[in-house]
N, C-alpha and C. Protein backbone atom coordinates (compact mmCIF):
# COMPACT_ATOMS: atom_id res chain seq x y z
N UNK A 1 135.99 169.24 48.97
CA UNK A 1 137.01 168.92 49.94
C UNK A 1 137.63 167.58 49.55
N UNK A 2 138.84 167.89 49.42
CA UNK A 2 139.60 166.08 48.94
C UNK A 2 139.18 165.12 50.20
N UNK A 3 139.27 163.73 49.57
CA UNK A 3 139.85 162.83 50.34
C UNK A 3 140.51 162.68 51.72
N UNK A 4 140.74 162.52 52.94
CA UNK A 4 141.97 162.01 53.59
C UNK A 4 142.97 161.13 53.19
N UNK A 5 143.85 161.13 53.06
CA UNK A 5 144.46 160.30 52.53
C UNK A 5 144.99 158.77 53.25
N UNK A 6 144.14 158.57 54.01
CA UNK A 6 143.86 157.37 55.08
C UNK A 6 143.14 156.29 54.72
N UNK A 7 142.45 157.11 53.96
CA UNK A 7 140.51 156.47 54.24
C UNK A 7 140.73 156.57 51.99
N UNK A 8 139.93 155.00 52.50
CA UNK A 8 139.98 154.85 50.96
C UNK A 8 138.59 155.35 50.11
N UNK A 9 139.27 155.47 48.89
CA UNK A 9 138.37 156.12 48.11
C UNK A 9 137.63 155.08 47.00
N UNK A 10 136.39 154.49 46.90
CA UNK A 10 135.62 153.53 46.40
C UNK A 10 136.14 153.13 44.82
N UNK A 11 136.91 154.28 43.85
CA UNK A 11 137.53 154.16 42.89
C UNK A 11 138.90 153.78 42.76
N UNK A 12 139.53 153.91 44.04
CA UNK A 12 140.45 153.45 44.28
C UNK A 12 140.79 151.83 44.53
N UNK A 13 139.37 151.08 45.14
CA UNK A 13 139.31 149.93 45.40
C UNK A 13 139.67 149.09 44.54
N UNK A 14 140.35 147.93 44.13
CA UNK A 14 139.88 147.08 42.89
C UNK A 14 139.00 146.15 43.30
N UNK A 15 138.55 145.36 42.05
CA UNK A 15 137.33 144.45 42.82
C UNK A 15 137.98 143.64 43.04
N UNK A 16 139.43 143.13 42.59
CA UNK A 16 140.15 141.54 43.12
C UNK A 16 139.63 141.87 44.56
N UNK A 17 140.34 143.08 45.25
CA UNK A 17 140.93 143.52 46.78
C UNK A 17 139.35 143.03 47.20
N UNK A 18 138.24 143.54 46.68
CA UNK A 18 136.61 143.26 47.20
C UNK A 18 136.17 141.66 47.64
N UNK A 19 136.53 141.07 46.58
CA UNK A 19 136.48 139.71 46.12
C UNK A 19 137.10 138.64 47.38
N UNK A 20 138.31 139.60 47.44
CA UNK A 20 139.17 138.85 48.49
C UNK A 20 139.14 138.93 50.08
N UNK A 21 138.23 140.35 50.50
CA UNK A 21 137.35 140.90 51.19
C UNK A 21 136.19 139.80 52.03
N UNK A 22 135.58 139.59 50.83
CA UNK A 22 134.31 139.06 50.88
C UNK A 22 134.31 137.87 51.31
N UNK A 23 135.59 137.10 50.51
CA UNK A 23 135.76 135.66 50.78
C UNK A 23 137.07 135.31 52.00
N UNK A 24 137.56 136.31 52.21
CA UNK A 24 137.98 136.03 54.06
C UNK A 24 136.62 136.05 54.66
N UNK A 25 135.96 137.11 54.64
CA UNK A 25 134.26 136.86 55.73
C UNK A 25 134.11 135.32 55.79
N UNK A 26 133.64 135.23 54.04
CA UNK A 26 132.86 134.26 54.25
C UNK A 26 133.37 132.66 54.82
N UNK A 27 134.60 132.66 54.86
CA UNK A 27 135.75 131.50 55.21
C UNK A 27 135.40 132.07 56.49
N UNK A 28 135.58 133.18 57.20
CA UNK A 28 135.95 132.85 58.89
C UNK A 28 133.63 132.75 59.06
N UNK A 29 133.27 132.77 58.30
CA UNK A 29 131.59 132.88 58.86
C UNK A 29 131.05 131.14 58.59
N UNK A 30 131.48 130.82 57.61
CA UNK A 30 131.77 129.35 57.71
C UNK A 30 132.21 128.39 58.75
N UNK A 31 133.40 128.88 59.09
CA UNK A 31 134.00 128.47 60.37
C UNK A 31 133.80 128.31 61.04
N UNK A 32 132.92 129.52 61.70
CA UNK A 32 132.62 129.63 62.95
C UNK A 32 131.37 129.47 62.98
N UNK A 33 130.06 128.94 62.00
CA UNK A 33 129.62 128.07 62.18
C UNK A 33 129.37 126.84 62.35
N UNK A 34 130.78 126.30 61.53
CA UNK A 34 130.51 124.75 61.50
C UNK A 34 131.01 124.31 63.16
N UNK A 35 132.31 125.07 63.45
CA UNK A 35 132.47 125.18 65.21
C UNK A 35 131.44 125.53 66.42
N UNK A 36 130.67 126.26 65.91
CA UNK A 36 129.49 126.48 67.08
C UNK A 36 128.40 125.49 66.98
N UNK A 37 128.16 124.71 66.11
CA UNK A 37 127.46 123.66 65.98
C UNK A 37 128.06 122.17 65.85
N UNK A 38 129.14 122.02 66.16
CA UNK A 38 130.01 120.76 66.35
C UNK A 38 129.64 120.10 67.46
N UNK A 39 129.19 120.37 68.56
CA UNK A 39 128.61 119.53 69.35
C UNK A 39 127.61 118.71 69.26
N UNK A 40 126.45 119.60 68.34
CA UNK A 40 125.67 118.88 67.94
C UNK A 40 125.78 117.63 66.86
N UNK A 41 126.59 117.93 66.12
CA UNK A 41 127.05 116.93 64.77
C UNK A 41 127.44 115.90 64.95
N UNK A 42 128.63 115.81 65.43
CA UNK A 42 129.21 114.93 66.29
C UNK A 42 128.98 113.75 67.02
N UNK A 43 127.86 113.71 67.63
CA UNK A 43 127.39 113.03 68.36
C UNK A 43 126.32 112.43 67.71
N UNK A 44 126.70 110.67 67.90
CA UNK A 44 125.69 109.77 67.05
C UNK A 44 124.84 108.61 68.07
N UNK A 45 123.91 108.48 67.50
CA UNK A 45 122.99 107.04 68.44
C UNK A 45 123.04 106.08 67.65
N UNK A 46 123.15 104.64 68.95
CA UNK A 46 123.33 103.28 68.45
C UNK A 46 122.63 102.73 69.15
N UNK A 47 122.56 101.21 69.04
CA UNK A 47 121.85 100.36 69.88
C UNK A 47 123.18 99.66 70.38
N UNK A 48 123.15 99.23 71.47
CA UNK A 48 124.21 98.53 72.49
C UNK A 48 123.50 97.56 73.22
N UNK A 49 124.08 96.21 72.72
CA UNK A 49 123.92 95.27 73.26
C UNK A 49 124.68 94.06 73.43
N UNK A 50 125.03 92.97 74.11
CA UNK A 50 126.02 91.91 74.32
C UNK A 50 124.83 90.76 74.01
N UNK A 51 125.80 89.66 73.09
CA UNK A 51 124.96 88.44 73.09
C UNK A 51 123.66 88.42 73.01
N UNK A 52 122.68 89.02 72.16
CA UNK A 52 121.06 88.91 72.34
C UNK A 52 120.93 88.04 71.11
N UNK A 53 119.86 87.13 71.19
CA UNK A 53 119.05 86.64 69.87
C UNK A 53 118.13 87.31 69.13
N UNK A 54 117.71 86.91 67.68
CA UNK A 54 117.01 87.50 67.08
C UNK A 54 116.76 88.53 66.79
N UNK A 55 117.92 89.42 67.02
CA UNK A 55 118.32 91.13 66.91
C UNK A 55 116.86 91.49 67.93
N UNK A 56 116.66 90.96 68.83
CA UNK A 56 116.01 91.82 69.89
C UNK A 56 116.43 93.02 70.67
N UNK A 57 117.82 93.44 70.39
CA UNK A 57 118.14 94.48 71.10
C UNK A 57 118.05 95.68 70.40
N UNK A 58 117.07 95.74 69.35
CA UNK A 58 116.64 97.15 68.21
C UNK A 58 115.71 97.80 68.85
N UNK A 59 115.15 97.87 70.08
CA UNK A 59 114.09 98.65 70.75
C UNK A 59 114.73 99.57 70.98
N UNK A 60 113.91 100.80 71.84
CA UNK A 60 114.34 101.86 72.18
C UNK A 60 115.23 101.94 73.39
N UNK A 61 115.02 100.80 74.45
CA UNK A 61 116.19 100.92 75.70
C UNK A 61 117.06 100.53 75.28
N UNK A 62 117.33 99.98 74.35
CA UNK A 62 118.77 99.76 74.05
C UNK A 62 119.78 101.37 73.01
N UNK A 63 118.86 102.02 73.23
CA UNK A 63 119.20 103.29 72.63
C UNK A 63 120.67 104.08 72.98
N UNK A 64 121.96 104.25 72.47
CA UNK A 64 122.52 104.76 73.47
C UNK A 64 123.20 106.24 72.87
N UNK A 65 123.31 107.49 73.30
CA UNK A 65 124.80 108.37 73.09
C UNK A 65 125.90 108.25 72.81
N UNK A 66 126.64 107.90 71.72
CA UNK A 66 127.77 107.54 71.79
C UNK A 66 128.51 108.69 72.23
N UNK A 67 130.04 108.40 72.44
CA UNK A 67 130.73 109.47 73.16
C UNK A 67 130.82 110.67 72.12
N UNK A 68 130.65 111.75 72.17
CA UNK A 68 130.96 112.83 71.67
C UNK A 68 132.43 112.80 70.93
N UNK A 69 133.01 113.07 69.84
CA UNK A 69 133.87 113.36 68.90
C UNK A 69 135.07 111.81 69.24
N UNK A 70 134.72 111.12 69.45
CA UNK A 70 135.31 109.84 69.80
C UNK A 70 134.62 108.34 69.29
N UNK A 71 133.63 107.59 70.09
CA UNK A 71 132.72 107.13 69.35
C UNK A 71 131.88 107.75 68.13
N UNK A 72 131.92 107.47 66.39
CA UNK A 72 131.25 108.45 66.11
C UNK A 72 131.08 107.12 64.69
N UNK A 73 130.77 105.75 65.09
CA UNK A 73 130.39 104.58 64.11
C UNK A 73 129.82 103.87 64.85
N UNK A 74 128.47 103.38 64.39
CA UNK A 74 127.80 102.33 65.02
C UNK A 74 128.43 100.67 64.46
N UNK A 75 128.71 99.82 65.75
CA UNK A 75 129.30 98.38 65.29
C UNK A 75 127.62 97.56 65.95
N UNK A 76 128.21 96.50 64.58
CA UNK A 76 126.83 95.35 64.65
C UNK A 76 127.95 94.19 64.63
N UNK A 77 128.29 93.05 64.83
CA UNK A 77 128.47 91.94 65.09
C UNK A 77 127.49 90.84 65.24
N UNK A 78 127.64 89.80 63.99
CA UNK A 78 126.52 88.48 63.72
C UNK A 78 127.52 87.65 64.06
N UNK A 79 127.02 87.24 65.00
CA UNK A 79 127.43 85.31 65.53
C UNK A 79 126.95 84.42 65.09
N UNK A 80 127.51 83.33 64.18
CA UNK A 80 126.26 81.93 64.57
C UNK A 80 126.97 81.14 65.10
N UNK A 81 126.22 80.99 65.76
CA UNK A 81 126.38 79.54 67.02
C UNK A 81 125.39 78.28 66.78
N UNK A 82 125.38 77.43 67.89
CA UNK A 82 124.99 76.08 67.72
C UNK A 82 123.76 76.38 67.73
N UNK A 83 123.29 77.29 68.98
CA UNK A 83 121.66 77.99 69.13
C UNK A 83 121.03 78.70 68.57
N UNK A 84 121.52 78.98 67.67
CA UNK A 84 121.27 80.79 66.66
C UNK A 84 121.92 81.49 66.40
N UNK A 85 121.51 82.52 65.96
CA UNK A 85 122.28 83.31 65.35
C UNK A 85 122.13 84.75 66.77
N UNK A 86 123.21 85.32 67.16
CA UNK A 86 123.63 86.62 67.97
C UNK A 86 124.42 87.51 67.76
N UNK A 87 123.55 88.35 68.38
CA UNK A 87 124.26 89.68 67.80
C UNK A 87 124.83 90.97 69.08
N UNK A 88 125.79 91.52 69.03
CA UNK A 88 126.23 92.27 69.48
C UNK A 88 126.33 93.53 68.85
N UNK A 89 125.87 94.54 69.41
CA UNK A 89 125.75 96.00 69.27
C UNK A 89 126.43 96.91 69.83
N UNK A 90 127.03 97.94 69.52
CA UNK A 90 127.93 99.06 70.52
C UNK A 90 128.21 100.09 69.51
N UNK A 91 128.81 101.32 70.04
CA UNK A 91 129.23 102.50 69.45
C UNK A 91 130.49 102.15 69.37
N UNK A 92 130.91 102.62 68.63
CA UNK A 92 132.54 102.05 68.07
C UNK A 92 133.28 103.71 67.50
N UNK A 93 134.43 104.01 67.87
CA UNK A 93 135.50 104.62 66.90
C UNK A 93 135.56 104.48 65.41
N UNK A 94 135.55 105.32 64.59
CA UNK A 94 135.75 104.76 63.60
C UNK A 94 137.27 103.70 62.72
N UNK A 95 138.06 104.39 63.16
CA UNK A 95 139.42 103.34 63.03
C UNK A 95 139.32 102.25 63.69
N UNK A 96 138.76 101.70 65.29
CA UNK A 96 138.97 100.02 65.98
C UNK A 96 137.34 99.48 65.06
N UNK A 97 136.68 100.32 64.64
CA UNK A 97 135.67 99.66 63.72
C UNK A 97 135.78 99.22 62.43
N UNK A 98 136.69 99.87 62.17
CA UNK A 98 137.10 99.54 60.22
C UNK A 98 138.25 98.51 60.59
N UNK A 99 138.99 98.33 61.05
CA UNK A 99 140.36 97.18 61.09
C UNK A 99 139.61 96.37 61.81
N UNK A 100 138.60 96.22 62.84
CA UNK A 100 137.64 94.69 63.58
C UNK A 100 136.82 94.26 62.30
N UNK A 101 136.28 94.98 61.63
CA UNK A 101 135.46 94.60 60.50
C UNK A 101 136.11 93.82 58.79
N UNK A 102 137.47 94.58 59.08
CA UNK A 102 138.20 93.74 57.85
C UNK A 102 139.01 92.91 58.09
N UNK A 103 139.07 93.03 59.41
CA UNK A 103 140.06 91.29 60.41
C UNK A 103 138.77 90.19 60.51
N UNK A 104 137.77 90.42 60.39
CA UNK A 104 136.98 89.39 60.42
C UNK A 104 136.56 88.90 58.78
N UNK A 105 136.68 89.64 58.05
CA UNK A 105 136.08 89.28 56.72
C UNK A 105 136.37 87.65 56.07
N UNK A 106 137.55 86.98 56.39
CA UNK A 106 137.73 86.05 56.41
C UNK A 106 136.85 84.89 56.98
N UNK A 107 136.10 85.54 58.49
CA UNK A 107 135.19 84.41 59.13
C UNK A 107 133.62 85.01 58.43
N UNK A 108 133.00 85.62 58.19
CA UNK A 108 132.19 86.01 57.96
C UNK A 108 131.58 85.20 56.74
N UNK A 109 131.53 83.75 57.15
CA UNK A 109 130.95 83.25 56.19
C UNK A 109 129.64 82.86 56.07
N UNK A 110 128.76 83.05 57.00
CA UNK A 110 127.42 82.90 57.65
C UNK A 110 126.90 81.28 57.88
N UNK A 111 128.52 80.44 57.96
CA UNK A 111 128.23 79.20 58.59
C UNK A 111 128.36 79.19 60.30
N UNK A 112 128.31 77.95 60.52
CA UNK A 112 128.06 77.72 61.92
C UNK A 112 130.06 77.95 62.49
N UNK A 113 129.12 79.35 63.72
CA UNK A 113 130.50 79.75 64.31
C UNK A 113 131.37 80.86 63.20
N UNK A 114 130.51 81.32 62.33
CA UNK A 114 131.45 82.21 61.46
C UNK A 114 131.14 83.49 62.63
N UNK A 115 131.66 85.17 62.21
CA UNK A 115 131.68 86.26 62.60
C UNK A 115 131.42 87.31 61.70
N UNK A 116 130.64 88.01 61.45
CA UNK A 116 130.32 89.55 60.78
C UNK A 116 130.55 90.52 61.76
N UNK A 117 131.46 91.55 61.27
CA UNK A 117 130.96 92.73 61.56
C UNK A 117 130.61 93.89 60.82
N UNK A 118 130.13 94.75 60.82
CA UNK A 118 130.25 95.64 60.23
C UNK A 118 129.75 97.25 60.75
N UNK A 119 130.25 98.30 60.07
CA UNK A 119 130.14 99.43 60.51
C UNK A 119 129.76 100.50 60.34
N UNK A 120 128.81 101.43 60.50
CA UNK A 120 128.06 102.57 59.80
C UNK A 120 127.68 103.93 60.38
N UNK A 121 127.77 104.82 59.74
CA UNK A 121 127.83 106.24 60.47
C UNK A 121 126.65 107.02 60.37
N UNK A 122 125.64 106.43 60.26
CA UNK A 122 124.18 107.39 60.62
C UNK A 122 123.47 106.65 61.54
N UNK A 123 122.62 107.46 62.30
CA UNK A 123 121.75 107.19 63.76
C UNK A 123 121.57 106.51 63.68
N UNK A 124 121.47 105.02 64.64
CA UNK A 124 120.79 103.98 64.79
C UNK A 124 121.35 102.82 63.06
N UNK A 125 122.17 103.08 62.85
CA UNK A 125 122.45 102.14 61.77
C UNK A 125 122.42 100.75 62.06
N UNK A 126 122.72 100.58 63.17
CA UNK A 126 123.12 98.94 63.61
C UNK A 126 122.17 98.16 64.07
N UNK A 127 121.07 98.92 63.77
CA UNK A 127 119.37 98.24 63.78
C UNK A 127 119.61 97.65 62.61
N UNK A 128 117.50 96.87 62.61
CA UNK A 128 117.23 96.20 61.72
C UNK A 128 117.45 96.73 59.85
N UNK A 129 117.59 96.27 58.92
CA UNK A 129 117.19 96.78 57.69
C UNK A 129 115.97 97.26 57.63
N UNK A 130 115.95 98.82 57.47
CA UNK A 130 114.94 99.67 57.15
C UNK A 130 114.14 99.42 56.04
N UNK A 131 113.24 99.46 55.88
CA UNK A 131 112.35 99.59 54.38
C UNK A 131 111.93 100.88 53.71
N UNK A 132 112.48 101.94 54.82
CA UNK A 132 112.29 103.14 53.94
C UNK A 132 113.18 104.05 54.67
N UNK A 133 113.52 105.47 54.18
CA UNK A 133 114.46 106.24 54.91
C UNK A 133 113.47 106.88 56.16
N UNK A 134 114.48 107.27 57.01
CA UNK A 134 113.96 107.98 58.24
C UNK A 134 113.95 109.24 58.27
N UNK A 135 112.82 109.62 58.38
CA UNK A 135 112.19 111.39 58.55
C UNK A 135 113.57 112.17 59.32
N UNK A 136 113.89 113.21 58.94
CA UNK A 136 114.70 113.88 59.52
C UNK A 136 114.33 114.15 60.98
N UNK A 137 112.83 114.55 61.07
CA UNK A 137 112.45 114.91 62.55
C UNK A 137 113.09 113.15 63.58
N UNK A 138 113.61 111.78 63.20
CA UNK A 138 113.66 111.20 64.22
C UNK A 138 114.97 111.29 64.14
N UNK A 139 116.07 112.28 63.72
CA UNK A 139 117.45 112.32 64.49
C UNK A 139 117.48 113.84 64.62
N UNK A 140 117.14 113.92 65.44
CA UNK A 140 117.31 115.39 66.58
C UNK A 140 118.53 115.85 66.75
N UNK A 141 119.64 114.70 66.70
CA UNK A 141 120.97 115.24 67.39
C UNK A 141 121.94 115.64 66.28
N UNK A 142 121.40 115.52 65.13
CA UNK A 142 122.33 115.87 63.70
C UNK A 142 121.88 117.00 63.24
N UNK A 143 122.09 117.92 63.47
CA UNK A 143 121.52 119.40 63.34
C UNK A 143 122.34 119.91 62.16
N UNK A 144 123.20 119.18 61.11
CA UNK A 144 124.11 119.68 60.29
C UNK A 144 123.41 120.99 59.47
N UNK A 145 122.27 121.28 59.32
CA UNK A 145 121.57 122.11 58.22
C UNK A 145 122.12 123.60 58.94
N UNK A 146 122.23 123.52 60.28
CA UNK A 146 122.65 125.26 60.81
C UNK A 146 123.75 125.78 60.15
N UNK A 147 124.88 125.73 59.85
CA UNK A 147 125.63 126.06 59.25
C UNK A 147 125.24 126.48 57.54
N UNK A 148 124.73 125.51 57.07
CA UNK A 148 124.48 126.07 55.91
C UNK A 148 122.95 127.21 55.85
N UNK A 149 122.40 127.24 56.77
CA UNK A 149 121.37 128.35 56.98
C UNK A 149 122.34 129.28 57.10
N UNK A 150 123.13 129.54 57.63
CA UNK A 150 123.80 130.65 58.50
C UNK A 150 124.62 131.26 56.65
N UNK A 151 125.17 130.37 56.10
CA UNK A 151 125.84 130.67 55.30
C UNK A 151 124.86 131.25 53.60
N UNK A 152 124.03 130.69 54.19
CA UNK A 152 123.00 131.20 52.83
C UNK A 152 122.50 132.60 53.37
N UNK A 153 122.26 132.44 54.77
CA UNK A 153 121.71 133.69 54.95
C UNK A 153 122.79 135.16 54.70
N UNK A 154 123.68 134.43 55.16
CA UNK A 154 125.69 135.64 54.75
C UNK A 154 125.32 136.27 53.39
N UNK A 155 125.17 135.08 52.08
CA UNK A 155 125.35 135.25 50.81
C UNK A 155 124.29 136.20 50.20
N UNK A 156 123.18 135.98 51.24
CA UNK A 156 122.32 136.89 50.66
C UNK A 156 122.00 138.40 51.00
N UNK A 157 122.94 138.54 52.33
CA UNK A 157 122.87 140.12 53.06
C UNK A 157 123.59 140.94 51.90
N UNK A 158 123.00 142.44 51.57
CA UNK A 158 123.98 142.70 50.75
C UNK A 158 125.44 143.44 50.80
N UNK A 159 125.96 143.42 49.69
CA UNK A 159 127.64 144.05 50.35
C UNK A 159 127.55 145.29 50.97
N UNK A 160 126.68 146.48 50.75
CA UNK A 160 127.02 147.62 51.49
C UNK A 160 127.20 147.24 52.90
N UNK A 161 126.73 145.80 53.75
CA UNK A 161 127.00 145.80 54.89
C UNK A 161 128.39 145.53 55.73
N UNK A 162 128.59 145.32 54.59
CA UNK A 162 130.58 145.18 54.79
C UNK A 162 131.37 146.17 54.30
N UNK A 163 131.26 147.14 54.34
CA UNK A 163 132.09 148.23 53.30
C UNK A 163 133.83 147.73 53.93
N UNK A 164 134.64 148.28 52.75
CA UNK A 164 135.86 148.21 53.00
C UNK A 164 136.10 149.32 53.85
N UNK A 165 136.92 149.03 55.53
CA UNK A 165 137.67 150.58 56.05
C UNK A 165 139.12 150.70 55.69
């Protein structure tokens, strides 16, 4: 019995047409993972604090959420003053963080009454200098690996599960 002449015939296919098939999926399966997990990504922790000495404000209550897809750079600010040296902490934008940080570069001389700032985009950056990297298990809220699970797992289902209609 022939064909319908509707319904395609597997010799008829070329593999460009397959190829091109495959990689629309995999562009909209991409997508719509990196979108269903954007909430999670997005969202970074800082320490926030006004005027403290001796970077005492690196504990855990000073821990904060920055705003979701808005705040998404931790700012540190070094003061020295007549009394010491202070520091200010907050979640920052990334654009009012990069132009505050290169408008100060001029004072940032680490004499008395100069200004540092500076700015960084992983958890808790605006703490102390680390001595070693931090275990993935202590940032919970950066879940970036789902997407690429999702997408390894795509690459490896095989094609009969997509046939061309």
């Amino acid at each position: 019995m022939p064909p319908c002449l509707n319904e395609p015939v597997w010799s008829d296919v070329s593999l460009p047409s397959v190829i091109w098939e495959r990689m629309r999926l995999l562009v909209f399966a991409t997508l719509l993972g990196v979108l269903l997990d954007a909430g999670d990504a997005l969202q970074i922790q800082c320490y926030q604090c006004e005027e403290m000495k001796h970077n005492d404000c690196s504990t855990p209550e000073y821990i904060v959420n920055c705003t979701v897809n808005v705040q998404d750079m931790c700012q540190k600010e070094v003061l020295v003053k007549p009394d010491g040296i202070h520091y200010r902490k907050s979640c920052a934008s990334s654009g009012a963080c990069l132009i505050a940080s290169s408008g100060y570069q001029q004072f940032c001389t680490g004499r008395l009454n100069s200004v540092c700032i500076s700015c960084c985009n992983t958890p808790l950056c605006n703490g102390p200098k680390r001595k070693r990297p931090v275990p993935s298990a202590a940032t919970p809220n950066l879940q970036t690996d789902r997407p690429l699970r999702f997408l390894l797992t795509f690459l490896l289902l095989p094609p009969t599960l997509f046939p061309l209609t």
